[in-house]
C-alpha atoms as a PDB file:
ATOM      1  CA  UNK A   1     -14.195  81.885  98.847  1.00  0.00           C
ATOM      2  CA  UNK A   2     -13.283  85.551  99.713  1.00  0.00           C
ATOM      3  CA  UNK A   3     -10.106  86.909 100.623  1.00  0.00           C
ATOM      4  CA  UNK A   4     -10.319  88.094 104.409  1.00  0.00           C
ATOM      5  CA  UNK A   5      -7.033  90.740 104.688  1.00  0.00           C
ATOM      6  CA  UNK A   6      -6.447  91.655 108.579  1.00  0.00           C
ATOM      7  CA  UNK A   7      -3.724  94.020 107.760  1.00  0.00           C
ATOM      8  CA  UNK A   8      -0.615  94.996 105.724  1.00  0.00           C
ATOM      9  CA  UNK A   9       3.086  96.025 106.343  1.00  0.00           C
ATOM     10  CA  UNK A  10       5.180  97.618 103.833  1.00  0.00           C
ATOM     11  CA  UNK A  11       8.689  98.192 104.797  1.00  0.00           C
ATOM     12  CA  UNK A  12      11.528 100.144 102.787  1.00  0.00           C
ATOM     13  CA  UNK A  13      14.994 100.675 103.344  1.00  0.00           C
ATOM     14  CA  UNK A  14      17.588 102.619 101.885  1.00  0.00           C
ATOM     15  CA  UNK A  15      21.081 101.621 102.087  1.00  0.00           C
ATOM     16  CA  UNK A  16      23.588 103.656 101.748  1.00  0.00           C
ATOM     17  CA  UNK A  17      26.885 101.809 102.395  1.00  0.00           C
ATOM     18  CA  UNK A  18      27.901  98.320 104.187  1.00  0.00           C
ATOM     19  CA  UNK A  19      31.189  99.698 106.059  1.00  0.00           C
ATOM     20  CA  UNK A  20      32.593 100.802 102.488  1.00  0.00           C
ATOM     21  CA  UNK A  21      31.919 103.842 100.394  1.00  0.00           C
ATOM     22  CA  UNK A  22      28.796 105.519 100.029  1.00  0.00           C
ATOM     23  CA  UNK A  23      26.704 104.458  96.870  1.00  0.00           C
ATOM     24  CA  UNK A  24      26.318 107.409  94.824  1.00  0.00           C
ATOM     25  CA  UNK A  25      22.453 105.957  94.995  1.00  0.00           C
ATOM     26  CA  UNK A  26      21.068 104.185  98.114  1.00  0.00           C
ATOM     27  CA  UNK A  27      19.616 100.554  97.515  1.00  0.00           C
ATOM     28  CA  UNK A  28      16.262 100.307  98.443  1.00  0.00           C
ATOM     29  CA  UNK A  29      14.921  97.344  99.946  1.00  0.00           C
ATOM     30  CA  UNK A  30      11.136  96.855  99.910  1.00  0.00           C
ATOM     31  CA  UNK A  31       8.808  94.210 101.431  1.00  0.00           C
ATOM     32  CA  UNK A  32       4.889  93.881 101.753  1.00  0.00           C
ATOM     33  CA  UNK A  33       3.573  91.553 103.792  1.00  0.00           C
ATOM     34  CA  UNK A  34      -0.567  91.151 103.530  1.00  0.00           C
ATOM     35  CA  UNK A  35      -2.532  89.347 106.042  1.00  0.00           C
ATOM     36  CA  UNK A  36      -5.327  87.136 106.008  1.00  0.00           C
ATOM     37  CA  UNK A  37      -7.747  84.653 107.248  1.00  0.00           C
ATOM     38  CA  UNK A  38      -6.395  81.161 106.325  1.00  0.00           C
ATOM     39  CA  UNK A  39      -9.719  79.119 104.666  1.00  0.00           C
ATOM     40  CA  UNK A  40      -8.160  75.821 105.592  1.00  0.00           C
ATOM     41  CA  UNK A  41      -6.801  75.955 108.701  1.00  0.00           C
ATOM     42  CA  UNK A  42      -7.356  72.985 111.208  1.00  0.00           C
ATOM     43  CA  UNK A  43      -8.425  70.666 108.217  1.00  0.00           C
ATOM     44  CA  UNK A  44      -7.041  68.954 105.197  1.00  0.00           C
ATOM     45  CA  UNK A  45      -8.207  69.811 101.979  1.00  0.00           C
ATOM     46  CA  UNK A  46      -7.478  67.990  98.774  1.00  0.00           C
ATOM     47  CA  UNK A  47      -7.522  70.731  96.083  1.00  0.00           C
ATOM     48  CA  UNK A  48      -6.245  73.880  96.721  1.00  0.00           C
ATOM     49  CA  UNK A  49      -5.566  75.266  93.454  1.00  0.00           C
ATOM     50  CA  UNK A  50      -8.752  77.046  92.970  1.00  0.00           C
ATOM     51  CA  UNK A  51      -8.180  79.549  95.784  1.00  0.00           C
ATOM     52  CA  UNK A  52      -4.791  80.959  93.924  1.00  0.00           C
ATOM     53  CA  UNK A  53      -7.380  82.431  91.586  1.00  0.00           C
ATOM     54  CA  UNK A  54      -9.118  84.430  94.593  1.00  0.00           C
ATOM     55  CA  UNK A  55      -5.671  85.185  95.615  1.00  0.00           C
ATOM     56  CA  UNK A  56      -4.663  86.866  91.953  1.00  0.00           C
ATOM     57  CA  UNK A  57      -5.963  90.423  92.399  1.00  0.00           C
ATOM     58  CA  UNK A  58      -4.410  90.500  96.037  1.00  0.00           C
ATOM     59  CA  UNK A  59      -0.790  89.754  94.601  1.00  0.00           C
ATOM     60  CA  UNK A  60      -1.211  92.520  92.306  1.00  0.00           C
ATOM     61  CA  UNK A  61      -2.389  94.723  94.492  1.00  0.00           C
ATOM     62  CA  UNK A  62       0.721  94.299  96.830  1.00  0.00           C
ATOM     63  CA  UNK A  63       3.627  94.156  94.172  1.00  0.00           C
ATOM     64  CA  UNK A  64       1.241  97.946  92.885  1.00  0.00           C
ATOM     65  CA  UNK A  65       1.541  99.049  96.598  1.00  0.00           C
ATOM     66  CA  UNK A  66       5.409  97.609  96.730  1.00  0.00           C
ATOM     67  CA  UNK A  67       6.545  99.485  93.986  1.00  0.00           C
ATOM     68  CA  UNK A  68       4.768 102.874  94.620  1.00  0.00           C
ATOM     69  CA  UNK A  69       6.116 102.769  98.301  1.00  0.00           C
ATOM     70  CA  UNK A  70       9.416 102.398  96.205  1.00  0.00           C
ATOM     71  CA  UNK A  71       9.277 105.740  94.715  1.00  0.00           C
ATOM     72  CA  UNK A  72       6.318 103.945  91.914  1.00  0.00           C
ATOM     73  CA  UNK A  73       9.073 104.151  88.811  1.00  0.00           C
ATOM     74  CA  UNK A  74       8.696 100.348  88.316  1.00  0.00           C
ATOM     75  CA  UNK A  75      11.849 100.373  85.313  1.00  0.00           C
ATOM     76  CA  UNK A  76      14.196 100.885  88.663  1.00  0.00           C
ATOM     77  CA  UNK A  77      13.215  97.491  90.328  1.00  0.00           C
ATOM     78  CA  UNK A  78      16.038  95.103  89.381  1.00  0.00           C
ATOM     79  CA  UNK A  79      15.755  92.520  92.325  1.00  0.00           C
ATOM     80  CA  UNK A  80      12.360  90.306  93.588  1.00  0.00           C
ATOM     81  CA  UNK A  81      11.596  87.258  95.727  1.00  0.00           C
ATOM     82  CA  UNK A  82       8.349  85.920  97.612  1.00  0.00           C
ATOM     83  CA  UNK A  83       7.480  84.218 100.896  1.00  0.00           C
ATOM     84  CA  UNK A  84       4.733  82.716 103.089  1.00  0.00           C
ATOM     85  CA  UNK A  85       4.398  82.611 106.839  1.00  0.00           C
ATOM     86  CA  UNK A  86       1.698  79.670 107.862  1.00  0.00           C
ATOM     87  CA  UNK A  87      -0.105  79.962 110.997  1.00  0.00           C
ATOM     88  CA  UNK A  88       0.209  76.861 113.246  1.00  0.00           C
ATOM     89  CA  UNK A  89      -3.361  75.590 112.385  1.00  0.00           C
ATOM     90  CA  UNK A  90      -2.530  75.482 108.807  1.00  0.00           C
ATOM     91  CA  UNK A  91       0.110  73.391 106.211  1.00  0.00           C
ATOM     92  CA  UNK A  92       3.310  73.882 104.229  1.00  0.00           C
ATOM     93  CA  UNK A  93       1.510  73.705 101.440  1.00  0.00           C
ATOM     94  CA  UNK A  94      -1.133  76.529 102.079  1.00  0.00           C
ATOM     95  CA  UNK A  95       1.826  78.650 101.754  1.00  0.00           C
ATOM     96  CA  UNK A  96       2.675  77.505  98.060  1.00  0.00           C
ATOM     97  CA  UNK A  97      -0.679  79.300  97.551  1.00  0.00           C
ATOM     98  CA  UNK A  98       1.166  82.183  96.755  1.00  0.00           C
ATOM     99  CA  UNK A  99       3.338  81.068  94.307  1.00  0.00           C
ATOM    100  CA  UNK A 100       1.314  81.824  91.238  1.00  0.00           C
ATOM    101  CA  UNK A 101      -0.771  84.894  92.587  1.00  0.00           C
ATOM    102  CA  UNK A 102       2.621  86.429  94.036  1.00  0.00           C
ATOM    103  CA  UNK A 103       5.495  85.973  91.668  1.00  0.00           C
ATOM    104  CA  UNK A 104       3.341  86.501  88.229  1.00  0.00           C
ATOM    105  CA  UNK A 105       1.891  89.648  89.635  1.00  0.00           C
ATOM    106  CA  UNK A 106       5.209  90.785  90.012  1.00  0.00           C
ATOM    107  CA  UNK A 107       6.504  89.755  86.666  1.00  0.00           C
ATOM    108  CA  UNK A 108       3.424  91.269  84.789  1.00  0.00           C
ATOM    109  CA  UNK A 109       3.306  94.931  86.823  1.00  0.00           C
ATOM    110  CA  UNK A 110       7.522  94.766  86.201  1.00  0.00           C
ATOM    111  CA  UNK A 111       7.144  93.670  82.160  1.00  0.00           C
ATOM    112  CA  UNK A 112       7.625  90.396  81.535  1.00  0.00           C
ATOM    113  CA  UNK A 113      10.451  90.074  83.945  1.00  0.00           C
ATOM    114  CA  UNK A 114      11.764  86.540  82.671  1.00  0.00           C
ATOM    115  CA  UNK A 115      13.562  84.781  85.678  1.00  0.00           C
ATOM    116  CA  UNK A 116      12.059  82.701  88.161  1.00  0.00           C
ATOM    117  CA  UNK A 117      10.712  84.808  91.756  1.00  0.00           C
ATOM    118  CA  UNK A 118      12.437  82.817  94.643  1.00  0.00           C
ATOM    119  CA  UNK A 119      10.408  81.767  97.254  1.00  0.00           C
ATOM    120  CA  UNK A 120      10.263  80.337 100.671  1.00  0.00           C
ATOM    121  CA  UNK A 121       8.218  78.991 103.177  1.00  0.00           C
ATOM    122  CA  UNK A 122       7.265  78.152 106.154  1.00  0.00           C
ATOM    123  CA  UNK A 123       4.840  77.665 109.820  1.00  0.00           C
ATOM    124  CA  UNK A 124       5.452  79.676 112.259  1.00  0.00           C
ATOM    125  CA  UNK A 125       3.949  81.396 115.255  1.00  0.00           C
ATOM    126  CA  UNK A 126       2.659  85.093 115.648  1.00  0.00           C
ATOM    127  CA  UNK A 127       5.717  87.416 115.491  1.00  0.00           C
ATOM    128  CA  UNK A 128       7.560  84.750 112.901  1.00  0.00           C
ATOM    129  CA  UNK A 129      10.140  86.425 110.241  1.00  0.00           C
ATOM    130  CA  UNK A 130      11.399  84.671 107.349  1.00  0.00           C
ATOM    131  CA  UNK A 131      14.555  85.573 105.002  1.00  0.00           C
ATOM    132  CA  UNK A 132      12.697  86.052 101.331  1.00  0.00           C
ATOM    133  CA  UNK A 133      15.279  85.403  98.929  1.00  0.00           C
ATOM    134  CA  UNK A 134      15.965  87.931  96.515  1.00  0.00           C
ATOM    135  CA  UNK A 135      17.539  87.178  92.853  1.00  0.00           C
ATOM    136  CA  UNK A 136      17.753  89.664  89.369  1.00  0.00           C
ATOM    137  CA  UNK A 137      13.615  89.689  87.546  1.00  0.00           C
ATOM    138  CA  UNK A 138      15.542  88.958  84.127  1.00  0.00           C
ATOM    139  CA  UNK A 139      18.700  86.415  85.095  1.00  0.00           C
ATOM    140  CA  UNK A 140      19.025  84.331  87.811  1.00  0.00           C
ATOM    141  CA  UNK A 141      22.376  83.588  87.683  1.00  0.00           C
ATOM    142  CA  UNK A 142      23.379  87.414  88.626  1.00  0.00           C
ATOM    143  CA  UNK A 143      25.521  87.220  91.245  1.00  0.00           C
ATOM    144  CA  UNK A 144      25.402  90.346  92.606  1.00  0.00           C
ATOM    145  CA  UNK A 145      21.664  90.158  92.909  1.00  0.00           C
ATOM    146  CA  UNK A 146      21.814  86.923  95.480  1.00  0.00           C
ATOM    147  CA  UNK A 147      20.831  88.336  98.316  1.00  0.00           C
ATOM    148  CA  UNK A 148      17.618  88.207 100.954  1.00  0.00           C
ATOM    149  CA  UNK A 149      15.453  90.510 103.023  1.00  0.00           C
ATOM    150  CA  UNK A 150      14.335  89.285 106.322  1.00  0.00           C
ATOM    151  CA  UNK A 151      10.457  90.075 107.329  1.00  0.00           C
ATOM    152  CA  UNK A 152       7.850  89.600 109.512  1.00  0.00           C
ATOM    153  CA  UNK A 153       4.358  90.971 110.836  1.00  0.00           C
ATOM    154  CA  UNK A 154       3.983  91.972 114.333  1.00  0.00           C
ATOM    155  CA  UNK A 155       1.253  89.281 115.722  1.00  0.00           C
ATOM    156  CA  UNK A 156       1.098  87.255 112.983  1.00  0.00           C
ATOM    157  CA  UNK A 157      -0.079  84.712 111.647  1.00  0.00           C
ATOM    158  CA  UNK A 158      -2.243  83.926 114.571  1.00  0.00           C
ATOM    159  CA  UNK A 159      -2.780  79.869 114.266  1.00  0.00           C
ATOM    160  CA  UNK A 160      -5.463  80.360 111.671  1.00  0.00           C
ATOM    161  CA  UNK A 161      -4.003  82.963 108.952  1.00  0.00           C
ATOM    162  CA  UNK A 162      -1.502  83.409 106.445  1.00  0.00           C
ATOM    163  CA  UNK A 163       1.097  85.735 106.033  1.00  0.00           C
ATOM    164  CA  UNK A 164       1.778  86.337 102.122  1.00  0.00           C
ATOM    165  CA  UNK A 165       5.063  88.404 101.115  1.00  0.00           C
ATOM    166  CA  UNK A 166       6.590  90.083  98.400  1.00  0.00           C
ATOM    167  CA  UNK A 167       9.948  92.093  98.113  1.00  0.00           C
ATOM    168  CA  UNK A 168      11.736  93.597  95.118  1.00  0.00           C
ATOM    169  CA  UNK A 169      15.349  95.833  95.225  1.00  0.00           C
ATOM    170  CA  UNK A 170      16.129  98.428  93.156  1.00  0.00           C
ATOM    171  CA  UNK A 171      19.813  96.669  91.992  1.00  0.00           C
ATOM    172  CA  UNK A 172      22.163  94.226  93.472  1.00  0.00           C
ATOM    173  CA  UNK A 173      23.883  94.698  97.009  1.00  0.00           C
ATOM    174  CA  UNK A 174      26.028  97.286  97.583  1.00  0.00           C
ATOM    175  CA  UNK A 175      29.693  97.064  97.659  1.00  0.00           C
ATOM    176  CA  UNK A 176      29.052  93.473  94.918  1.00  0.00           C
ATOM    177  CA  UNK A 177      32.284  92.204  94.194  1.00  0.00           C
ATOM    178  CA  UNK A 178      32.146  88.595  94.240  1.00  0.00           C
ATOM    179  CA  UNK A 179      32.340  88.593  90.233  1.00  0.00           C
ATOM    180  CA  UNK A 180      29.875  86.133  87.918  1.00  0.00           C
ATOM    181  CA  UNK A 181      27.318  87.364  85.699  1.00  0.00           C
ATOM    182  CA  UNK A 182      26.836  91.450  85.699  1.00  0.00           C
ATOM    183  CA  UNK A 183      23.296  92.880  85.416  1.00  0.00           C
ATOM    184  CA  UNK A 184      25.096  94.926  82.080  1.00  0.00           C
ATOM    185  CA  UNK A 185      25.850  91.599  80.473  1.00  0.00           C
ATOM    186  CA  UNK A 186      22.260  89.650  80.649  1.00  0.00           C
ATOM    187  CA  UNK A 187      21.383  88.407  77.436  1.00  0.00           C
ATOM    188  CA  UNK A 188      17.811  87.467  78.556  1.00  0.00           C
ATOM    189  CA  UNK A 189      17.288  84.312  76.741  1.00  0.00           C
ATOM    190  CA  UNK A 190      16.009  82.287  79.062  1.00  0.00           C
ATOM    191  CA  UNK A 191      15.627  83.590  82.445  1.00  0.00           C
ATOM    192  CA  UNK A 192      18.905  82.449  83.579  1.00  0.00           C
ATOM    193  CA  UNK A 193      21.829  84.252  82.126  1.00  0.00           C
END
């Protein structure tokens, strides 16, 4: 089964305050959203697992293309998350499709980032967004890190594609002051803390 891609979207912002101070560096935000032809739309199909194979060299393709639209220094990206966008035709669960090709494509181009990628899901019509969830690549539990980017493709999905996204931050949000675990104080035992 080939991967049909329609088109792609990559999105960055920088932020420079939130009604405080300025940072003395600007966040950056980043997203890539890929599009493509759903292969099981309009039917049920019993084992999907194969496909996230076909699907590997696209996820590494987009968190490559993420992080060089983020200035391509890949040591700066401190902050990831993942999300799918089903069109109407398809299932929930063709959107877990990304789980594996997405988040360990990130993990692997960032080294071995140890916490889990967030994800979430969902069907939607053209023009859908979705809030990907964004935590720290090495310790979930840092707080200042919880945070989410909201995205979407103009015109898609249409009822019979998929809409496969990854984001990634370059630190935690701006202004953090909500206390827990500091990115400084990770001991990066277990993904966690």
């Amino acid at each position: 089964m080939t991967v049909e891609v329609r088109k792609v979207v990559t999105n960055v912002e920088e932020i420079h305050h939130e009604g405080g101070p300025v940072a003395a560096e600007p966040l950056l935000v980043g997203s890539a959203a890929v599009v493509i032809a759903n292969p099981f739309s309009g039917r049920y199909v019993e084992e999907l697992q194969p496909y996230m194979e076909e699907l590997k060299p696209l996820g590494l393709e987009m968190a490559e293309r993420l992080v060089g639209a983020m200035g391509g220094n890949k040591a700066r990206i401190s902050g990831f998350g993942k999300a799918s966008i089903v069109g109407g035709a398809g299932e929930l669960e063709h959107g877990a499709l990304w789980h594996v090709p997405g988040g360990y494509a990130m993990r692997e181009l960032l080294g071995d980032a140890r916490a889990i990628v967030p994800s979430a899901k969902k069907v939607g019509p053209a023009g859908a967004r979705i809030d990907v969830p964004i935590t720290h690549i090495n310790a979930s539990y840092v707080r200042g890190h919880f945070n989410a980017v909201e995205v979407g493709v103009p015109g898609a999905p249409e009822a019979d594609e998929l809409v496969f996204i990854l984001a990634m931050t370059s630190g935690g949000r701006i202004h953090d002051r909500m206390g827990g675990l500091r990115a400084e104080d990770i001991k990066g035992e277990d993904g966690l803390r």
